[in-house]
C-alpha atoms as a PDB file:
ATOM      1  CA  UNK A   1     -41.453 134.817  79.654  1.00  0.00           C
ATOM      2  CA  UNK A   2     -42.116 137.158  82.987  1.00  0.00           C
ATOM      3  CA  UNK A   3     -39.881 140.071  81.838  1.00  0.00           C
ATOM      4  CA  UNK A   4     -40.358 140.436  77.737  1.00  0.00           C
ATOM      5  CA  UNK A   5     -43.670 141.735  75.784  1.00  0.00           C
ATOM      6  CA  UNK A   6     -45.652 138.927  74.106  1.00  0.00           C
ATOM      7  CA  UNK A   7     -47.070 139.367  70.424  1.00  0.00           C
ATOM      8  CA  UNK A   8     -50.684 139.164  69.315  1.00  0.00           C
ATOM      9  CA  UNK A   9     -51.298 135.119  68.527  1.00  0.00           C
ATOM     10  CA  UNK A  10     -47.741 134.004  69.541  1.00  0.00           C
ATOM     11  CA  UNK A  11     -47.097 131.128  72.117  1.00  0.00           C
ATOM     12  CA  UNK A  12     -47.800 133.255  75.135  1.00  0.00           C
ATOM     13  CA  UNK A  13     -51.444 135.311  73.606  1.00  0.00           C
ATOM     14  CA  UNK A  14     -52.501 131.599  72.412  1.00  0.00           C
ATOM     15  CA  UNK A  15     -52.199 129.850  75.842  1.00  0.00           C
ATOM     16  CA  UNK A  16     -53.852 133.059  77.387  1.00  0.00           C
ATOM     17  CA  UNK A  17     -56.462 133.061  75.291  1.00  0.00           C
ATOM     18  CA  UNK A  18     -56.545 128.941  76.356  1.00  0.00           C
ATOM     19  CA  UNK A  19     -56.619 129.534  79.450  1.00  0.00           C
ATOM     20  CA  UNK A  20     -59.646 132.056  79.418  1.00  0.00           C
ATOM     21  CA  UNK A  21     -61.849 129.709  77.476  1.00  0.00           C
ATOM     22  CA  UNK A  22     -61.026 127.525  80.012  1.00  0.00           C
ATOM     23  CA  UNK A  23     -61.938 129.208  82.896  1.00  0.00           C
ATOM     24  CA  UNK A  24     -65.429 130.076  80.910  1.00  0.00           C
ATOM     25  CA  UNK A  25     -65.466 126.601  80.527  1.00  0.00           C
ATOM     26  CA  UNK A  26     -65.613 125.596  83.639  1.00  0.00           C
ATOM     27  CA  UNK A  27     -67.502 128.112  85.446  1.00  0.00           C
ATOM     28  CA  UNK A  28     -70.211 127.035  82.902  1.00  0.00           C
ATOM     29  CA  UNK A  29     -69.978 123.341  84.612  1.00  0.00           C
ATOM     30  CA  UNK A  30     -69.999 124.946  88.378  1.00  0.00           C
ATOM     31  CA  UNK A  31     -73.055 126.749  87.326  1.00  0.00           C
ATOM     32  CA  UNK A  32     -75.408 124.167  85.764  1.00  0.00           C
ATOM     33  CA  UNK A  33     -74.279 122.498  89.111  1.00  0.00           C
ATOM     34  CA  UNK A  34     -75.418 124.416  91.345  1.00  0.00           C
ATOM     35  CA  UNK A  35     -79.088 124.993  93.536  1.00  0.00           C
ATOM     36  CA  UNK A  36     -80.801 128.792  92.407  1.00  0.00           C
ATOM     37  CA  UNK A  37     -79.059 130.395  95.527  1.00  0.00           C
ATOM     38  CA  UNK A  38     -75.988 129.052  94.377  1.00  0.00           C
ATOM     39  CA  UNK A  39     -76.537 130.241  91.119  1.00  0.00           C
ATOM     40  CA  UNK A  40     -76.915 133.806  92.917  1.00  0.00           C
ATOM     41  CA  UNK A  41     -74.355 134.038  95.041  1.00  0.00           C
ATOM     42  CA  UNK A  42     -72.284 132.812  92.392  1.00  0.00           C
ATOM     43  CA  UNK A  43     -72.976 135.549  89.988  1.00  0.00           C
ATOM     44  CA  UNK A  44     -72.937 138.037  92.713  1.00  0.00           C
ATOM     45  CA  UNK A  45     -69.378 137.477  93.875  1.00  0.00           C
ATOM     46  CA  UNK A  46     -68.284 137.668  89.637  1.00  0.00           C
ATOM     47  CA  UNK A  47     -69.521 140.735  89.528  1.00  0.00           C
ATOM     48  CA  UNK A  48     -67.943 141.941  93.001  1.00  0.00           C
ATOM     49  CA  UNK A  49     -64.705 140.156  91.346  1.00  0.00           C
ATOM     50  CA  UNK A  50     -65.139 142.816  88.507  1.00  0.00           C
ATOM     51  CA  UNK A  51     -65.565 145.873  90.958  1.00  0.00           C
ATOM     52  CA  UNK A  52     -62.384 144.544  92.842  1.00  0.00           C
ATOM     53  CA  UNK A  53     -60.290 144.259  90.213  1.00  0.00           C
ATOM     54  CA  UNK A  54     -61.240 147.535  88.789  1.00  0.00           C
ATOM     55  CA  UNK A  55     -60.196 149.325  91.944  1.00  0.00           C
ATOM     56  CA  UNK A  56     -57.413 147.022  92.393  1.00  0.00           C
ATOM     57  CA  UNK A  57     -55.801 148.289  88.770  1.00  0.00           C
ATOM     58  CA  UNK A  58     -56.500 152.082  89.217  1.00  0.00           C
ATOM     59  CA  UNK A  59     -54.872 151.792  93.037  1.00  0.00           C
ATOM     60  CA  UNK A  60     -51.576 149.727  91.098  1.00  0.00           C
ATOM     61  CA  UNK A  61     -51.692 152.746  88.441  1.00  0.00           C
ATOM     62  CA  UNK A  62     -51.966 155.091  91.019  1.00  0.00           C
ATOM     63  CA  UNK A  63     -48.974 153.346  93.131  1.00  0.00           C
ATOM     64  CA  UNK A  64     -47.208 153.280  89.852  1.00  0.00           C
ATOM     65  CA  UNK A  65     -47.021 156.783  89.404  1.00  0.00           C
ATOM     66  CA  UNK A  66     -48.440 156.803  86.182  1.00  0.00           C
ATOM     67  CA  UNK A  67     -51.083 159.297  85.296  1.00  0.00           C
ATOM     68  CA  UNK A  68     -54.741 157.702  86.286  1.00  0.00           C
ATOM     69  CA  UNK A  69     -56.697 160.418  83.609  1.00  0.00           C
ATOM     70  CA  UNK A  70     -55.607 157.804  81.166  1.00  0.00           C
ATOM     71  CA  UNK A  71     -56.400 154.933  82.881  1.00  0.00           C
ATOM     72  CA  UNK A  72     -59.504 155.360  84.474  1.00  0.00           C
ATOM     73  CA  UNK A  73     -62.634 152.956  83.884  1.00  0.00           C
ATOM     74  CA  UNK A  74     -64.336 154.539  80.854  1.00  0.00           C
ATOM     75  CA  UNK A  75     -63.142 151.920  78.077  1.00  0.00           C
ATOM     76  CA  UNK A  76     -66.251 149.877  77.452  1.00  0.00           C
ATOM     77  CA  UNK A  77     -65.512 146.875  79.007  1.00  0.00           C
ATOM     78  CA  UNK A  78     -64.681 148.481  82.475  1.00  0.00           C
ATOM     79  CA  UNK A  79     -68.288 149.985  81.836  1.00  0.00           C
ATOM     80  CA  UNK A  80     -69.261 146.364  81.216  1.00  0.00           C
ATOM     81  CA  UNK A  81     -68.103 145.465  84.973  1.00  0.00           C
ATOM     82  CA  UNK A  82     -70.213 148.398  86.555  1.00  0.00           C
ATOM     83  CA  UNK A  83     -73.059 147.500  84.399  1.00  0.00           C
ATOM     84  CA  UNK A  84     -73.441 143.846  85.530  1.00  0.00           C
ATOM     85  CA  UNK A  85     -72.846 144.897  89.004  1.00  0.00           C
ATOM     86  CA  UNK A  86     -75.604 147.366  88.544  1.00  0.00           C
ATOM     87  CA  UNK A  87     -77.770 144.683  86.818  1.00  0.00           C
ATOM     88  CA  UNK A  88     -77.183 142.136  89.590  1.00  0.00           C
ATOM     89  CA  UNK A  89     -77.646 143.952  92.422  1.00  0.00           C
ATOM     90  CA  UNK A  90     -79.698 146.753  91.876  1.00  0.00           C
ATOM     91  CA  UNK A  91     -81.719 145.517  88.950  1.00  0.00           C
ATOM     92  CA  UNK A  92     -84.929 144.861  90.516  1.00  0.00           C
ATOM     93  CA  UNK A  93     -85.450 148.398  90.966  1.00  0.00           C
ATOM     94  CA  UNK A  94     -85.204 149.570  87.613  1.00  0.00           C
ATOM     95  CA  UNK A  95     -88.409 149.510  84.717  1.00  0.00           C
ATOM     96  CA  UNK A  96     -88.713 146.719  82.746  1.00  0.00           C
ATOM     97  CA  UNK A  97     -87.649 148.616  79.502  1.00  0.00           C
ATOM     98  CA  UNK A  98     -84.408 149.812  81.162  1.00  0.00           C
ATOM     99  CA  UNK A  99     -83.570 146.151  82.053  1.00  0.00           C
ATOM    100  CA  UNK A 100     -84.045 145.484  79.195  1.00  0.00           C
ATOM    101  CA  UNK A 101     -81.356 147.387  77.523  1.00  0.00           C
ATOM    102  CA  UNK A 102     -78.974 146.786  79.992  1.00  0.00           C
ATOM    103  CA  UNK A 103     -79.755 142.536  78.830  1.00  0.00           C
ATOM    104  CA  UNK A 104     -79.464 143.562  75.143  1.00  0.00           C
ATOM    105  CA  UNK A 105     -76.147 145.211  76.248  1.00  0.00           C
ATOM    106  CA  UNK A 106     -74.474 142.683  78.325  1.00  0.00           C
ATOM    107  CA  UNK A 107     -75.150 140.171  75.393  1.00  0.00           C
ATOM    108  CA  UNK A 108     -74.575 141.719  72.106  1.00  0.00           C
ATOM    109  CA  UNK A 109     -72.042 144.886  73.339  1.00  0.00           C
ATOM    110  CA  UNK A 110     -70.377 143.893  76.697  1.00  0.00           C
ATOM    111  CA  UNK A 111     -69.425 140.585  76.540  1.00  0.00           C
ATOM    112  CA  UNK A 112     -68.824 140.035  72.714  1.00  0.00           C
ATOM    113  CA  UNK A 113     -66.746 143.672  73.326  1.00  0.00           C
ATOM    114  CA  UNK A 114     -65.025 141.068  76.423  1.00  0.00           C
ATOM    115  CA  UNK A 115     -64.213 138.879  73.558  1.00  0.00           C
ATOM    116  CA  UNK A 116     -62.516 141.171  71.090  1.00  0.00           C
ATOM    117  CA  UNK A 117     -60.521 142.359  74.085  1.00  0.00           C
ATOM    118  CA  UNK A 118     -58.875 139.152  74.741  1.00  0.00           C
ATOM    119  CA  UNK A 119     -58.242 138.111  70.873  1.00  0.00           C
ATOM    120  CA  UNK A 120     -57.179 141.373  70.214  1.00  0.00           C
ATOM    121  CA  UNK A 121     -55.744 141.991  73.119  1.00  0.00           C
ATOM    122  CA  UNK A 122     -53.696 145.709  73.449  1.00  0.00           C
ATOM    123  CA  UNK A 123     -52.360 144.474  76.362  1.00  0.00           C
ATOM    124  CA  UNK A 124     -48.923 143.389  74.857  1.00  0.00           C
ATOM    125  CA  UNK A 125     -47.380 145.621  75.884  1.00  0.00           C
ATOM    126  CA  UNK A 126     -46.900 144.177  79.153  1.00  0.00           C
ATOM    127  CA  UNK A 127     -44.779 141.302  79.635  1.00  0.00           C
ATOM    128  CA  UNK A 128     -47.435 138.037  79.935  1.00  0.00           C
ATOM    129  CA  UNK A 129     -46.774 137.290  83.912  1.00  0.00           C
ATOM    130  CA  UNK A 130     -47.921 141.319  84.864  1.00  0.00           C
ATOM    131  CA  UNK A 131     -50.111 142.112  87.023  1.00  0.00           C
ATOM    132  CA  UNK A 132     -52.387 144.252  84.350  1.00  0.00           C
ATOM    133  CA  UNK A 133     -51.828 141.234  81.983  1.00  0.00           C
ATOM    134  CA  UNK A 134     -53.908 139.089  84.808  1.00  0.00           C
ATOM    135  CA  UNK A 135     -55.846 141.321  85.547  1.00  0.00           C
ATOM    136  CA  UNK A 136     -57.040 142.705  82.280  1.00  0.00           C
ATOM    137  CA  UNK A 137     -57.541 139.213  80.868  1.00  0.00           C
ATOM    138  CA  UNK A 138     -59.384 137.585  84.571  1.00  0.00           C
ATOM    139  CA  UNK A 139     -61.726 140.558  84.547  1.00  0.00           C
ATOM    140  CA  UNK A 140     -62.901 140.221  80.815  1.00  0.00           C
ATOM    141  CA  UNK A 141     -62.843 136.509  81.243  1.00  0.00           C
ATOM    142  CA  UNK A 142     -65.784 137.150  84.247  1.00  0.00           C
ATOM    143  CA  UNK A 143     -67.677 139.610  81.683  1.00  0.00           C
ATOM    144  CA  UNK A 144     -68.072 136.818  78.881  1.00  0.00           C
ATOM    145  CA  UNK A 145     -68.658 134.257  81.607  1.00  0.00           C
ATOM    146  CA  UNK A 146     -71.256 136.556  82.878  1.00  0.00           C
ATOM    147  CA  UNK A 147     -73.004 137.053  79.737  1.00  0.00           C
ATOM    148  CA  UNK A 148     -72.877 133.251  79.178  1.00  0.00           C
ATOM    149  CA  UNK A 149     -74.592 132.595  82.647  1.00  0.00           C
ATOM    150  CA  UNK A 150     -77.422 134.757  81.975  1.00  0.00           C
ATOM    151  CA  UNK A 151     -78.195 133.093  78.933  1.00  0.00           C
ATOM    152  CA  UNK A 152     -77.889 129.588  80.070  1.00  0.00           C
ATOM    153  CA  UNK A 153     -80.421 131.036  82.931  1.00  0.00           C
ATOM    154  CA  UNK A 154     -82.974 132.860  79.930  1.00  0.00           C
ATOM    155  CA  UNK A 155     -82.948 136.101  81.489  1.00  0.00           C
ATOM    156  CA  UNK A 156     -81.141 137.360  78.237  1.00  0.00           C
ATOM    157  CA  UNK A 157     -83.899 135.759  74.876  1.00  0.00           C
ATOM    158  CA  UNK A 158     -81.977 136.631  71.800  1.00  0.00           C
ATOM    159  CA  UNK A 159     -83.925 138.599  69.138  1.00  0.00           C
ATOM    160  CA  UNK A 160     -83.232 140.784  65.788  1.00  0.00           C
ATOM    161  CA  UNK A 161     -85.939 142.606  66.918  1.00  0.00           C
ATOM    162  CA  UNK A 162     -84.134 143.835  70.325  1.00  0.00           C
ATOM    163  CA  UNK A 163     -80.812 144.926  68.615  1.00  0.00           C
ATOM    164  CA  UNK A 164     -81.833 148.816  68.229  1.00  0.00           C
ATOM    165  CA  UNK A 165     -81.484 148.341  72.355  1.00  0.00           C
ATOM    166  CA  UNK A 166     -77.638 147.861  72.306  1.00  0.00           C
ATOM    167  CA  UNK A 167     -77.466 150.773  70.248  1.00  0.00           C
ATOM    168  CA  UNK A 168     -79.487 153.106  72.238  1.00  0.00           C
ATOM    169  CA  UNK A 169     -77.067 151.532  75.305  1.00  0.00           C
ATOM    170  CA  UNK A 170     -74.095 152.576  73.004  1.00  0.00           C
ATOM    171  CA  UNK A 171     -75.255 156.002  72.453  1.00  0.00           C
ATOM    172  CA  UNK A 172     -76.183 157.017  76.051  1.00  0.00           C
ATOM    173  CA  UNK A 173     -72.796 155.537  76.894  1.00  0.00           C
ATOM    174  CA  UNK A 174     -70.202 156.576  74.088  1.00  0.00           C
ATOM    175  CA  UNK A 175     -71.524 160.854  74.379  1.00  0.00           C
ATOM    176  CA  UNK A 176     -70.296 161.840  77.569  1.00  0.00           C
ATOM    177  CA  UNK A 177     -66.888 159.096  76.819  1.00  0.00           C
ATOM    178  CA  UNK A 178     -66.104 160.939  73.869  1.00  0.00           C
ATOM    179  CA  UNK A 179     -66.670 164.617  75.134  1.00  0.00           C
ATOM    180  CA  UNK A 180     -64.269 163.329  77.783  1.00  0.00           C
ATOM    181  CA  UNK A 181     -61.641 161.864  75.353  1.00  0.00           C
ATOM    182  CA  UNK A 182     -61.337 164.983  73.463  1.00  0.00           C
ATOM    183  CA  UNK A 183     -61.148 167.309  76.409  1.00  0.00           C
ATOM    184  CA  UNK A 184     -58.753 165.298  77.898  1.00  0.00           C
ATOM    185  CA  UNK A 185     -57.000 164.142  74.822  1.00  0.00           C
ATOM    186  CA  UNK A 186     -57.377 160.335  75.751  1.00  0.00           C
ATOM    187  CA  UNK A 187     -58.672 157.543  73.786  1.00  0.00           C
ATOM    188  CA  UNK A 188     -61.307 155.719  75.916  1.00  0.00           C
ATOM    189  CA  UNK A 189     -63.634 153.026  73.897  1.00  0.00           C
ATOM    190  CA  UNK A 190     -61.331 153.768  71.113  1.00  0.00           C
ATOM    191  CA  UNK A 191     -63.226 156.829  70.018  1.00  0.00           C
ATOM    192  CA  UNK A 192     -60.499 159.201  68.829  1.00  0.00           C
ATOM    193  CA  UNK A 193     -58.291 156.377  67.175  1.00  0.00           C
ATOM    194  CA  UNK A 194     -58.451 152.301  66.653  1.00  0.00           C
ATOM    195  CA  UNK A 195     -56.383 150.395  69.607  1.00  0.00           C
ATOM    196  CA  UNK A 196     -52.843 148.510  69.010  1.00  0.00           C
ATOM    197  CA  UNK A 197     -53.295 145.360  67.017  1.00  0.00           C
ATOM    198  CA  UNK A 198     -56.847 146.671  65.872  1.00  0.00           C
ATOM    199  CA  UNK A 199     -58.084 145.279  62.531  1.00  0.00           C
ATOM    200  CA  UNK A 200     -59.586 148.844  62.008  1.00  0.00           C
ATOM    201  CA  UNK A 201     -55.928 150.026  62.013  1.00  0.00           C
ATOM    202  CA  UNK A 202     -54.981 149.825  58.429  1.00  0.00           C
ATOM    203  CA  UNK A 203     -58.508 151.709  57.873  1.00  0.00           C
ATOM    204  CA  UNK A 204     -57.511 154.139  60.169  1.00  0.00           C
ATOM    205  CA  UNK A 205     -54.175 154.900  58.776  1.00  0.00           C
ATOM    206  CA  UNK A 206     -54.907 154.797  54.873  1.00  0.00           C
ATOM    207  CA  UNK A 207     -58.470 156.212  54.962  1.00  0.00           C
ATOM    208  CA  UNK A 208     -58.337 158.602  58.082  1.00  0.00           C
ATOM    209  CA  UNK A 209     -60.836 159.149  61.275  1.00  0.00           C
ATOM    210  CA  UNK A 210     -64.255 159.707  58.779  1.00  0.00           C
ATOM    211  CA  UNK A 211     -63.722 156.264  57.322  1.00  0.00           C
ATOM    212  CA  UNK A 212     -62.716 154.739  60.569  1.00  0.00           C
ATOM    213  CA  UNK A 213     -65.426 155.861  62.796  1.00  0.00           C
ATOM    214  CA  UNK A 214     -67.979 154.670  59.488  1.00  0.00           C
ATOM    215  CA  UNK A 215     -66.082 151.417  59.473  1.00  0.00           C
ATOM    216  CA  UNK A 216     -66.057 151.045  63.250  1.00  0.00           C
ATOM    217  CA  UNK A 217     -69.700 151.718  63.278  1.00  0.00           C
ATOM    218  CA  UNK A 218     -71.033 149.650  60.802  1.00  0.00           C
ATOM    219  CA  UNK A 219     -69.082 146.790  61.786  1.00  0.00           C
ATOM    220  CA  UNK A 220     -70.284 147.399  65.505  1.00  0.00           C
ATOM    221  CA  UNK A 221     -74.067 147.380  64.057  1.00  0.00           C
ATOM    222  CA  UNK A 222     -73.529 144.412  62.119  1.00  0.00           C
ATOM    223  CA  UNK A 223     -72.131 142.336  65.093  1.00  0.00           C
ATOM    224  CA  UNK A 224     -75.065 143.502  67.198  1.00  0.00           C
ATOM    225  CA  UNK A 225     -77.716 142.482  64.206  1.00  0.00           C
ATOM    226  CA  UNK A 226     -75.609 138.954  63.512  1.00  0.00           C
ATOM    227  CA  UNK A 227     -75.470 137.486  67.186  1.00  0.00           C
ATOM    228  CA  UNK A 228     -79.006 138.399  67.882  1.00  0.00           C
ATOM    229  CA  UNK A 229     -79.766 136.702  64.529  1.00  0.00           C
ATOM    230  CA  UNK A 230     -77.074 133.866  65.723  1.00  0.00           C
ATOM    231  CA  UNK A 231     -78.760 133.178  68.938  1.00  0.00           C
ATOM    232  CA  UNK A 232     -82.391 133.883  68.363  1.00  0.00           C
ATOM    233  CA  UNK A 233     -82.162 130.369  65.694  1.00  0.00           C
ATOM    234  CA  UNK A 234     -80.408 128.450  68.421  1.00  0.00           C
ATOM    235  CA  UNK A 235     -82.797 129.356  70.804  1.00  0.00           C
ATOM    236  CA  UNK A 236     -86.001 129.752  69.257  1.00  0.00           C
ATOM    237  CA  UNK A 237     -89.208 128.382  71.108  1.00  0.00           C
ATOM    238  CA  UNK A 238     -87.346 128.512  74.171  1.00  0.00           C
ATOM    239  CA  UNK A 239     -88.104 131.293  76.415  1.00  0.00           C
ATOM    240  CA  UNK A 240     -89.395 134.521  75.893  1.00  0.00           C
ATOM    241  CA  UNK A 241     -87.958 137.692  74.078  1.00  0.00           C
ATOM    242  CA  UNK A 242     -87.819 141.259  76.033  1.00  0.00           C
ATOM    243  CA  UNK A 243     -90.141 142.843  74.223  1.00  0.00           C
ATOM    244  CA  UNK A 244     -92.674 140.232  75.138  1.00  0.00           C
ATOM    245  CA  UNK A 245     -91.589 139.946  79.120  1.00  0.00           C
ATOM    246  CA  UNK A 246     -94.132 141.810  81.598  1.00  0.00           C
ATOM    247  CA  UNK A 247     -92.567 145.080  83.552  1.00  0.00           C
ATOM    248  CA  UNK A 248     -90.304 143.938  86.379  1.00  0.00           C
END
């Protein structure tokens, strides 16, 4: 199993995708567990896990000898690492509206983005006991599990009415990616072209880049829209939506 590819829901994607909901799992248990300084430290070492393990891959890349323009952090969920780092650490110093955002982010974009990355994983084509095969799947494990944690703690309140947020996140983010992808003739966040084992593929290939980009879009807005809808039932009357929260 160490030295061959694996294939998109075979044996070897199933059991990592297993083991990931596994390790959410339980760092959901530790965390209801634990006093509010626990809690902190806790999320503060995730998000130094993510910042590791980003610099850990680009040194391996780099050690490789493979070409790090295509491999730096600019696909959305390595974003999704700096951003909770930012958040965490450095969050108390930002407006309340910009918090804000970066909430509406981590829940509906980031960590739902985490998701996708794991179940549709374009990482087969490493074999399943790789370093970047760990790697990739650990560090988007700690992004859902993040985004979990900060729900369970209500500093993320679910609401239709905060869903424009994401998409002003989106925009601010995808600009200078895709400026970048075309100079450079890469394919960061997916911008240019739909990933291996995309469902947007067979768009992309029958319809061309117009109808992917409208399909990618729209189904991006409609995920955004339908988890804040999602969560904002399951948690109504409990806690208090951003756009109600004083300035921080």
């Amino acid at each position: 199993m160490g030295g061959e590819k694996y294939e998109l829901f075979h044996s070897e994607h199933i059991t990592i995708m297993i083991l990931c909901l596994c390790l959410i799992i339980a760092g959901c248990i530790l965390y209801r567990r634990l006093s509010s300084s626990g809690k902190l430290i806790m999320r503060r070492c995730m998000v130094a896990g993510m910042i590791l393990l980003i610099a850990l891959r680009q040194l391996y890349v780099c050690l490789a000898g493979d070409n790090i323009i295509y491999d730096l952090p600019l696909h959305l969920c390595s974003i999704a690492g700096v951003v909770c780092f930012v958040y965490e650490y450095f969050g108390k110093f930002f407006p309340g509206y910009a918090l804000s955002v970066l909430r509406q982010a981590i829940f509906a974009v980031l960590g739902p983005g985490a998701v996708m990355a794991i179940v549709f994983t374009d990482g087969t084509m490493y074999p399943p006991i790789h370093f970047i095969t760990i790697e990739s799947n650990l560090f988007h494990t700690l992004i859902i599990l993040y985004a979990v944690l900060l729900l369970m703690g209500r500093e993320i309140v679910p609401a239709v009415r905060e869903a424009y947020k994401s998409l002003i996140f989106l925009c601010i983010v995808a600009f200078p990616v895709y400026i970048f992808d075309r100079h450079f003739h890469a394919n960061y966040m997916f911008l240019l072209n739909p990933s291996v084992g995309s469902p947007f593929t067979s768009v992309y290939n029958r319809y061309g880049y117009g109808a992917y980009m409208v399909a990618f879009g729209v189904t991006v807005i409609a995920e955004i829209v339908l988890i804040n809808l999602l969560f904002q039932h399951m948690t109504s009357g409990d806690g208090v939506s951003d756009s109600k929260r004083k300035k921080i």
